[in-house]
PDB file of N, CA and C in Angstrom:
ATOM      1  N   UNK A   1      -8.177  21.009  10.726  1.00  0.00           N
ATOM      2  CA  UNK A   1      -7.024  20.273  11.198  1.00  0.00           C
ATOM      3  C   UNK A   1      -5.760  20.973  10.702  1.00  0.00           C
ATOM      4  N   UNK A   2      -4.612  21.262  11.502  1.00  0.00           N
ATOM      5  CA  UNK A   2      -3.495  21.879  11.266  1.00  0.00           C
ATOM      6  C   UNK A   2      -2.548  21.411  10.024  1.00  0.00           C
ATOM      7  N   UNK A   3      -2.441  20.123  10.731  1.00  0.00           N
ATOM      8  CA  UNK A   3      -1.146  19.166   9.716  1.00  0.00           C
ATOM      9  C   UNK A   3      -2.129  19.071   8.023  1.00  0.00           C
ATOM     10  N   UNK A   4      -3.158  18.969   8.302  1.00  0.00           N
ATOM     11  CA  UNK A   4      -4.042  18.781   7.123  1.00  0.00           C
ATOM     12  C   UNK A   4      -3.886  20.004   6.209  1.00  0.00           C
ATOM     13  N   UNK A   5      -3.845  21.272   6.768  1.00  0.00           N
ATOM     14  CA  UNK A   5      -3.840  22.300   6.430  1.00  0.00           C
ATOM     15  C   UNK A   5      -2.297  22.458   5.795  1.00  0.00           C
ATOM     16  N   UNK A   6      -1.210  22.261   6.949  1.00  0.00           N
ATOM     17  CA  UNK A   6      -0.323  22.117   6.576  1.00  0.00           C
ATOM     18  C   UNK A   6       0.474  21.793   5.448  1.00  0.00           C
ATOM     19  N   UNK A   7      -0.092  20.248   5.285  1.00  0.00           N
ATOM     20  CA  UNK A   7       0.342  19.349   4.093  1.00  0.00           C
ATOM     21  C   UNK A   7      -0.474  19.953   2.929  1.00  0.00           C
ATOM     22  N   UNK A   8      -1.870  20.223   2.854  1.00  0.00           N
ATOM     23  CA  UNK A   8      -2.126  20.815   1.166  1.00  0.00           C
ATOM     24  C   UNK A   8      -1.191  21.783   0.753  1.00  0.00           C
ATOM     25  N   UNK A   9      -0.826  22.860   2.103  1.00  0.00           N
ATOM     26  CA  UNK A   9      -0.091  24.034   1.586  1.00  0.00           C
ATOM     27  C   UNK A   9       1.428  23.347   0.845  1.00  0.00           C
ATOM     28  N   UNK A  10       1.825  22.469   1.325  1.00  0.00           N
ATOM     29  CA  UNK A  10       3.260  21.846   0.868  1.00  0.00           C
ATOM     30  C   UNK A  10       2.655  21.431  -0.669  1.00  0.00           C
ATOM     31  N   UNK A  11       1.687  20.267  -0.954  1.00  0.00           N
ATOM     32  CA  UNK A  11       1.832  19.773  -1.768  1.00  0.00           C
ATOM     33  C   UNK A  11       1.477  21.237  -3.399  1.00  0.00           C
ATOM     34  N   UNK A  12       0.490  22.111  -2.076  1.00  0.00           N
ATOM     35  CA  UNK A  12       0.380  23.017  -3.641  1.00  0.00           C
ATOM     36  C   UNK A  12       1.907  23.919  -4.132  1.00  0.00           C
ATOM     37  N   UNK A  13       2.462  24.307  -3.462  1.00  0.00           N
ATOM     38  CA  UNK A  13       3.720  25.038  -3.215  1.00  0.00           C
ATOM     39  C   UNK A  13       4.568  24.392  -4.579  1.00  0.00           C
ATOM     40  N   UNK A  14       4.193  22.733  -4.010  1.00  0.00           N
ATOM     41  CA  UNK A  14       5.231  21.908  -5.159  1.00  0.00           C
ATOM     42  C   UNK A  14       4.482  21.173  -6.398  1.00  0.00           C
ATOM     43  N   UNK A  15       3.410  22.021  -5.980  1.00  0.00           N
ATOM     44  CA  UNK A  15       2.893  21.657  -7.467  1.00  0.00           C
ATOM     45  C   UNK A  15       2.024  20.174  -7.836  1.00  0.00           C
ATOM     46  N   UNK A  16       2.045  19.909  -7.039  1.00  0.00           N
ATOM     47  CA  UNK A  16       1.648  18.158  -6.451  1.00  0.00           C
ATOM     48  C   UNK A  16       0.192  18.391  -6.357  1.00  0.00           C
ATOM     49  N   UNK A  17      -0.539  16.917  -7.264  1.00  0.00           N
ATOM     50  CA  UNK A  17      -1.992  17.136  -7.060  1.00  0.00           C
ATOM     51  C   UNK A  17      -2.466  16.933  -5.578  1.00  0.00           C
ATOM     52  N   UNK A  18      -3.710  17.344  -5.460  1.00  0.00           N
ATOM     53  CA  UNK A  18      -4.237  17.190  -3.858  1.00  0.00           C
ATOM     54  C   UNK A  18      -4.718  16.170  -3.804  1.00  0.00           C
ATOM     55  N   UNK A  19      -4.080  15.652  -1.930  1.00  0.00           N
ATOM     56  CA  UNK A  19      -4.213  13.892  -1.769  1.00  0.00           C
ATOM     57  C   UNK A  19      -4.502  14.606  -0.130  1.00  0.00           C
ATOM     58  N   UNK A  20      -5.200  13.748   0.296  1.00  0.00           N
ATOM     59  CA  UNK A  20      -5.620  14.074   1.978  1.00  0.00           C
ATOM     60  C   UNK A  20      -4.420  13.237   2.441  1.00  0.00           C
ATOM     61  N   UNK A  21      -4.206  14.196   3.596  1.00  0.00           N
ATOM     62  CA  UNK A  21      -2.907  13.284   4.437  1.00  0.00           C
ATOM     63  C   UNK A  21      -3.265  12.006   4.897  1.00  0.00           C
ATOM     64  N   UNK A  22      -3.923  11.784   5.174  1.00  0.00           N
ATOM     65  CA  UNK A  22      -4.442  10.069   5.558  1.00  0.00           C
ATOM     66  C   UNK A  22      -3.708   8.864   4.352  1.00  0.00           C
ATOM     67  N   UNK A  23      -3.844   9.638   2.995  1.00  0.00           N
ATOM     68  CA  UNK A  23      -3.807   8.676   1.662  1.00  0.00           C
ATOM     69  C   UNK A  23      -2.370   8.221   1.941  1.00  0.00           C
ATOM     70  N   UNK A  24      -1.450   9.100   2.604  1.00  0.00           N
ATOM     71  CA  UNK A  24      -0.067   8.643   2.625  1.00  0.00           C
ATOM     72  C   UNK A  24       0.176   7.395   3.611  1.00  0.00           C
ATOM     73  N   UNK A  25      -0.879   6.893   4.354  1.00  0.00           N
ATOM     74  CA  UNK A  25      -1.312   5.913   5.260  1.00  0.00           C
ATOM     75  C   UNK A  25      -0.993   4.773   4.393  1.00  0.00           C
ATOM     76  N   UNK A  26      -2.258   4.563   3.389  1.00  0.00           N
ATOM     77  CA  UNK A  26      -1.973   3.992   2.134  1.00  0.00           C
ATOM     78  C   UNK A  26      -1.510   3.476   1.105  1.00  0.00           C
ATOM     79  N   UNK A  27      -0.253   4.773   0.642  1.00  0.00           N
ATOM     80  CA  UNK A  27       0.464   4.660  -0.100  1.00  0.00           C
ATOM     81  C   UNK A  27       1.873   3.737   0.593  1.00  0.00           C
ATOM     82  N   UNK A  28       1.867   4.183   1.680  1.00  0.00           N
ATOM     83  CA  UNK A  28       2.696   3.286   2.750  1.00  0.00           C
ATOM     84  C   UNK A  28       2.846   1.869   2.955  1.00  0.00           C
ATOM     85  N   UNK A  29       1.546   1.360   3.242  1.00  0.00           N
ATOM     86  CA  UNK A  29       1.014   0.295   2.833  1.00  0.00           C
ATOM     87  C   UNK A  29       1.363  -0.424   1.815  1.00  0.00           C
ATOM     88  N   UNK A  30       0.821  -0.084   0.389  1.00  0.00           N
ATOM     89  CA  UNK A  30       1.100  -0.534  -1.108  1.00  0.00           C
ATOM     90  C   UNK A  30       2.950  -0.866  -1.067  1.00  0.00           C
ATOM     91  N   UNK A  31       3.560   0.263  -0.682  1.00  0.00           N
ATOM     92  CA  UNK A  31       5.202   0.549  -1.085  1.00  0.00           C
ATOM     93  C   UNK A  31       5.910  -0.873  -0.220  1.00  0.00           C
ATOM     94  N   UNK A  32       5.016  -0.831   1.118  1.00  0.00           N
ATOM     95  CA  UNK A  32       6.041  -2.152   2.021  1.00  0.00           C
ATOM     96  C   UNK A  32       5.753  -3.190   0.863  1.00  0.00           C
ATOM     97  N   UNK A  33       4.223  -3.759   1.240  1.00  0.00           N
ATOM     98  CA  UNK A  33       3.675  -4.764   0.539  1.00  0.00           C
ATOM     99  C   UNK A  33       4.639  -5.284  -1.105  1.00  0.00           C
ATOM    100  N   UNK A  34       5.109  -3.779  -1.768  1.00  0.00           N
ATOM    101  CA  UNK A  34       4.845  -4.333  -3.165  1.00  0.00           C
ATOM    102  C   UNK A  34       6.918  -4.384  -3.091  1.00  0.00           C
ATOM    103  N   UNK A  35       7.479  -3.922  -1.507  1.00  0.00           N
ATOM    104  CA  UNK A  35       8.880  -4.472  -1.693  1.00  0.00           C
ATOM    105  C   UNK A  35       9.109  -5.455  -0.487  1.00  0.00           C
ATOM    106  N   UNK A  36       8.052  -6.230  -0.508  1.00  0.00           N
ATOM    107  CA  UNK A  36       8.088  -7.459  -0.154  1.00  0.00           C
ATOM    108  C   UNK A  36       8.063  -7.686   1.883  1.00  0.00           C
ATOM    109  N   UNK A  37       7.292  -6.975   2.356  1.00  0.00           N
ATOM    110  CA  UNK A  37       7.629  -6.918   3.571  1.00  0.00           C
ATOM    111  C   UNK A  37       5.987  -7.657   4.091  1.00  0.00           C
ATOM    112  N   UNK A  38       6.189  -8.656   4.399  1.00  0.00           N
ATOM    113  CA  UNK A  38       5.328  -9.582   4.977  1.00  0.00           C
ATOM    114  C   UNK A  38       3.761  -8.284   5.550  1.00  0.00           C
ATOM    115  N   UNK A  39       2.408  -9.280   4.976  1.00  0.00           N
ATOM    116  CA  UNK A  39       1.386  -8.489   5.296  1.00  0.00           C
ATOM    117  C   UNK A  39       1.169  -8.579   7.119  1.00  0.00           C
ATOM    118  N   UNK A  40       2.087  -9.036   7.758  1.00  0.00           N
ATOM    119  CA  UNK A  40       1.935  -9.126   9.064  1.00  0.00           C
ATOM    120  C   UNK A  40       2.381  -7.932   9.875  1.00  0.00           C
ATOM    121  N   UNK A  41       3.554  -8.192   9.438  1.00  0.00           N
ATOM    122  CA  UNK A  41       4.444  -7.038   9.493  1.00  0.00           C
ATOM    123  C   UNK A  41       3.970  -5.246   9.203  1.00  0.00           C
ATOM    124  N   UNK A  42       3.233  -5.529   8.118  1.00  0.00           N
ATOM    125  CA  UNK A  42       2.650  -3.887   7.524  1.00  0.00           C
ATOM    126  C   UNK A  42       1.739  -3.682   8.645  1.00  0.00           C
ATOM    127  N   UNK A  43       0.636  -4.728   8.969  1.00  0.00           N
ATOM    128  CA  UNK A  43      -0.560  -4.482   9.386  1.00  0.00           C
ATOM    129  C   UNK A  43      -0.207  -3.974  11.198  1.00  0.00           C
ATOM    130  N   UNK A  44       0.635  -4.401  11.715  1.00  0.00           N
ATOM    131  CA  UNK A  44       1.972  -4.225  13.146  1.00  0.00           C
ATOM    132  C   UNK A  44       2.127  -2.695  12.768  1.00  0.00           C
ATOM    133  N   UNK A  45       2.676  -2.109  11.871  1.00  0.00           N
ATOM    134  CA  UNK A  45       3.193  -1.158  11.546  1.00  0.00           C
ATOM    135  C   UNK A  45       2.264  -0.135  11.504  1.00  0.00           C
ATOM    136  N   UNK A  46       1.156  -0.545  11.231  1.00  0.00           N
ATOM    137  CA  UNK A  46       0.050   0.311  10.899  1.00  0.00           C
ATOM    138  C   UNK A  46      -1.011   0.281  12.254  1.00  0.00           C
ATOM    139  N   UNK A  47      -0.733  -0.565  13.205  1.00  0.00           N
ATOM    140  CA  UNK A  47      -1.617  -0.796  14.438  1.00  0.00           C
ATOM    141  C   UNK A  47      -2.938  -1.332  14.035  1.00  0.00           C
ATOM    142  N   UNK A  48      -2.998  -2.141  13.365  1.00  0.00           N
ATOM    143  CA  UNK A  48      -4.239  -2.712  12.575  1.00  0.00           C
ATOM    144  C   UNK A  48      -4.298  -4.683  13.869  1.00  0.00           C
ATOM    145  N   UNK A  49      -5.379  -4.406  14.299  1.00  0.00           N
ATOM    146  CA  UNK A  49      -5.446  -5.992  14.910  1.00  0.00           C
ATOM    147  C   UNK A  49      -5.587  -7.279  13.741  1.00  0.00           C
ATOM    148  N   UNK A  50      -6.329  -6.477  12.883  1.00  0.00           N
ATOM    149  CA  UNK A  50      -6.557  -7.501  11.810  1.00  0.00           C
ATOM    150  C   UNK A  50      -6.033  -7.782  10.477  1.00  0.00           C
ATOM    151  N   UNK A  51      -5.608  -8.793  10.213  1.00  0.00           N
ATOM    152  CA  UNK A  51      -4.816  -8.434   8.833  1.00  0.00           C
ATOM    153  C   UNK A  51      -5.484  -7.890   7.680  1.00  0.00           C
ATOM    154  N   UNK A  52      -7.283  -8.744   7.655  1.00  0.00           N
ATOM    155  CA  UNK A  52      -8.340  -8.412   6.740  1.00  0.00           C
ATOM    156  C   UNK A  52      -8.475  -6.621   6.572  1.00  0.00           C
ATOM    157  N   UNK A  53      -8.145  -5.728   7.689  1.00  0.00           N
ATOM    158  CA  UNK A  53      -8.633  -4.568   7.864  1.00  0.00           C
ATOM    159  C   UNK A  53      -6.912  -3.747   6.912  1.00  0.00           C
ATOM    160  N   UNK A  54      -6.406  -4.351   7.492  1.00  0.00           N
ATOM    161  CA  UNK A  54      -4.661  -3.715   6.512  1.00  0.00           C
ATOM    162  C   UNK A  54      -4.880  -4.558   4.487  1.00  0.00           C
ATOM    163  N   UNK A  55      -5.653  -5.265   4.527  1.00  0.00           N
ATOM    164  CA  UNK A  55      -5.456  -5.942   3.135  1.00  0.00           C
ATOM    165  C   UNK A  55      -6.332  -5.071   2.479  1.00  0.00           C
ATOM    166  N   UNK A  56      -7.813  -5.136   3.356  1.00  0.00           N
ATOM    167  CA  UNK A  56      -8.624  -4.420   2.754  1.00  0.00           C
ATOM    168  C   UNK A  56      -8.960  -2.720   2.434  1.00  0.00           C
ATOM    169  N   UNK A  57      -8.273  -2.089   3.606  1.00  0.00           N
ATOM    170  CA  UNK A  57      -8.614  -0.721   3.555  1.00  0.00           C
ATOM    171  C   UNK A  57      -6.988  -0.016   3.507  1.00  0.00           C
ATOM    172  N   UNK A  58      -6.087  -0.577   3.642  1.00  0.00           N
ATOM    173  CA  UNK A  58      -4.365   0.327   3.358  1.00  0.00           C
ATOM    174  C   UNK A  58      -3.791   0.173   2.831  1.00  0.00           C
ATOM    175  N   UNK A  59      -4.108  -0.809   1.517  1.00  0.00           N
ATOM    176  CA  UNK A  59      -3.049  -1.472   0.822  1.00  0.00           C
ATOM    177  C   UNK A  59      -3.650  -1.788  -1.056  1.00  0.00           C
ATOM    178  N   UNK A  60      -3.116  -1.501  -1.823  1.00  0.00           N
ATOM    179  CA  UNK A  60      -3.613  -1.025  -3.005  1.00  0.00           C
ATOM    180  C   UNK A  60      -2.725  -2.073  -3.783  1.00  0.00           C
ATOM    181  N   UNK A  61      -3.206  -3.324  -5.066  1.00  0.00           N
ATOM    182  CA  UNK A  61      -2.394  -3.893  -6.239  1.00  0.00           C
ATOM    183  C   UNK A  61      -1.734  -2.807  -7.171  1.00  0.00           C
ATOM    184  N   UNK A  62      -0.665  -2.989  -7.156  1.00  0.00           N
ATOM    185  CA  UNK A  62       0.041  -1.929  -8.408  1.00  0.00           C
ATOM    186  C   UNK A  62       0.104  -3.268  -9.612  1.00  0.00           C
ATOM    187  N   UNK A  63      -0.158  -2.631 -10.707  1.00  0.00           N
ATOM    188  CA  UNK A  63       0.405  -3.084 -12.194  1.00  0.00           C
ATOM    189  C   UNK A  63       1.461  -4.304 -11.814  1.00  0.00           C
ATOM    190  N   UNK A  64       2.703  -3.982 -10.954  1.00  0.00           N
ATOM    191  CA  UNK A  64       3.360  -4.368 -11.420  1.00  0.00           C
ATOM    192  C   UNK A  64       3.354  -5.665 -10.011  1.00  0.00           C
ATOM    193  N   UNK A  65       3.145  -5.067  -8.641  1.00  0.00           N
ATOM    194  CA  UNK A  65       2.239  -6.560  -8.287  1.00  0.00           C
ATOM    195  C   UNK A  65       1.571  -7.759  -8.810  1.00  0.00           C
ATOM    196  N   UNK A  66       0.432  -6.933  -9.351  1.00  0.00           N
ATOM    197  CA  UNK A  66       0.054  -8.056 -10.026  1.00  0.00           C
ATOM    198  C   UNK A  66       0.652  -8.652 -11.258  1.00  0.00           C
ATOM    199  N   UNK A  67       1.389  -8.139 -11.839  1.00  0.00           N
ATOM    200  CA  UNK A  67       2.223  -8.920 -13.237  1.00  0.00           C
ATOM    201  C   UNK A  67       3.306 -10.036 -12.254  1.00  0.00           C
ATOM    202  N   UNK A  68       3.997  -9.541 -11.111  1.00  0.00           N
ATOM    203  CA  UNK A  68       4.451 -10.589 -10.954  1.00  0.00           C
ATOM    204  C   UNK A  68       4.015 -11.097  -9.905  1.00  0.00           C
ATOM    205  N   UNK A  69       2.507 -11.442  -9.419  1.00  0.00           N
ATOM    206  CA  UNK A  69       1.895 -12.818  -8.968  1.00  0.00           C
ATOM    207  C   UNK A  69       1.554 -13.489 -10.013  1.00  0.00           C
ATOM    208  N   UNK A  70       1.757 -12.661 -11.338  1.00  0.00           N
ATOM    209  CA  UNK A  70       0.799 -13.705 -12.158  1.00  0.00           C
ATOM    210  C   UNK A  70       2.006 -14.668 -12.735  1.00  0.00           C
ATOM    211  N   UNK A  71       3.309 -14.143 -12.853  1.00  0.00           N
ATOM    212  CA  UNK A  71       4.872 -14.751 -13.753  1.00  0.00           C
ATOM    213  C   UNK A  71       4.787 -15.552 -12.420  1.00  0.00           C
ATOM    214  N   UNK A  72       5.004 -15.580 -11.108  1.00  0.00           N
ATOM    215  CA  UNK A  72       5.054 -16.478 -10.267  1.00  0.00           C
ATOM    216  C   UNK A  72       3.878 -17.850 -10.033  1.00  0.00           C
ATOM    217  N   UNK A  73       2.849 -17.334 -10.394  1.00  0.00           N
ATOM    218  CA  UNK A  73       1.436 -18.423 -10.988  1.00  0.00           C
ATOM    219  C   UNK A  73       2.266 -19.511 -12.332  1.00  0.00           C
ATOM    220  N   UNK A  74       2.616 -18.739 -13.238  1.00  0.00           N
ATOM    221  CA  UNK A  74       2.785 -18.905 -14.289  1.00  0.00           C
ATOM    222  C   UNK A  74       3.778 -20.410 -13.868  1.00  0.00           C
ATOM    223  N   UNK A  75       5.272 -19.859 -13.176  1.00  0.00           N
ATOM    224  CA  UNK A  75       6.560 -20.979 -12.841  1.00  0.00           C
ATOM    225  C   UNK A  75       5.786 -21.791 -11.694  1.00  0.00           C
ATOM    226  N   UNK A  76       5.023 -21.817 -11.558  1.00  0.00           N
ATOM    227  CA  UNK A  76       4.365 -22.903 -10.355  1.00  0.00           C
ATOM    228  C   UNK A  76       4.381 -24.098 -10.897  1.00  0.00           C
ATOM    229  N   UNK A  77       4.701 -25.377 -10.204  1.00  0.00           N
ATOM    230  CA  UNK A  77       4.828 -26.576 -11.268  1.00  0.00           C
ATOM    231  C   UNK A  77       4.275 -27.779 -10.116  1.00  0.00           C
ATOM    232  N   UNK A  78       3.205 -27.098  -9.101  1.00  0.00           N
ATOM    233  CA  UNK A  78       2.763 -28.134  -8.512  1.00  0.00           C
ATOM    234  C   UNK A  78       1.561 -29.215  -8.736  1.00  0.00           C
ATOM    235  N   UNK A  79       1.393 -29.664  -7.779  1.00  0.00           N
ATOM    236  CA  UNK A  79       0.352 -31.156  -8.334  1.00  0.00           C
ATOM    237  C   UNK A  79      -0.997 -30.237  -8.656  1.00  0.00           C
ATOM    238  N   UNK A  80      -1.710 -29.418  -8.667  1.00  0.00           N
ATOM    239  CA  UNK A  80      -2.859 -28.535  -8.901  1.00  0.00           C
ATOM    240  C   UNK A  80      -2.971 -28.081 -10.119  1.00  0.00           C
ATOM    241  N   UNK A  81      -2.089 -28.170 -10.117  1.00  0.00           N
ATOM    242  CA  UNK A  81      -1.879 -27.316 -11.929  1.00  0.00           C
ATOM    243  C   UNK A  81      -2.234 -28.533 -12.893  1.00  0.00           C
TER     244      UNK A  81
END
């Protein structure tokens, strides 16, 4: 594949560990998700019919995701708790 070929040559050039161009699919994913852009929206963006298929296979918890679902768990003050 060209662009495949392409992109290792960039990332070695700059010194950048090797990631298959697809992963930037991915990383795409994680970056909307974790600055707040509705999982509807990503999964649209990504041509995904299903949301399960964008949650499950393009989209990655960062550290800092999960620290703040958990501070937002935490200020929850509804009848469940």
């Amino acid at each position: 594949m060209v662009v495949g070929r392409l992109f290792r040559d960039h990332l070695r050039r700059a010194e950048l560990p090797p990631v298959r161009f697809h992963d930037l699919r991915h990383g795409a994913a994680t970056y909307l998700l974790s600055t707040g852009v509705p999982m509807g929206a990503v999964m649209d963006i990504l041509g995904h019919t299903q949301m399960s298929t964008t949650s499950d296979l393009d989209s990655h918890v960062l550290p800092d995701m999960r620290r703040d679902a958990s501070e937002k768990v935490a200020r929850c003050r509804g009848p469940f708790l």
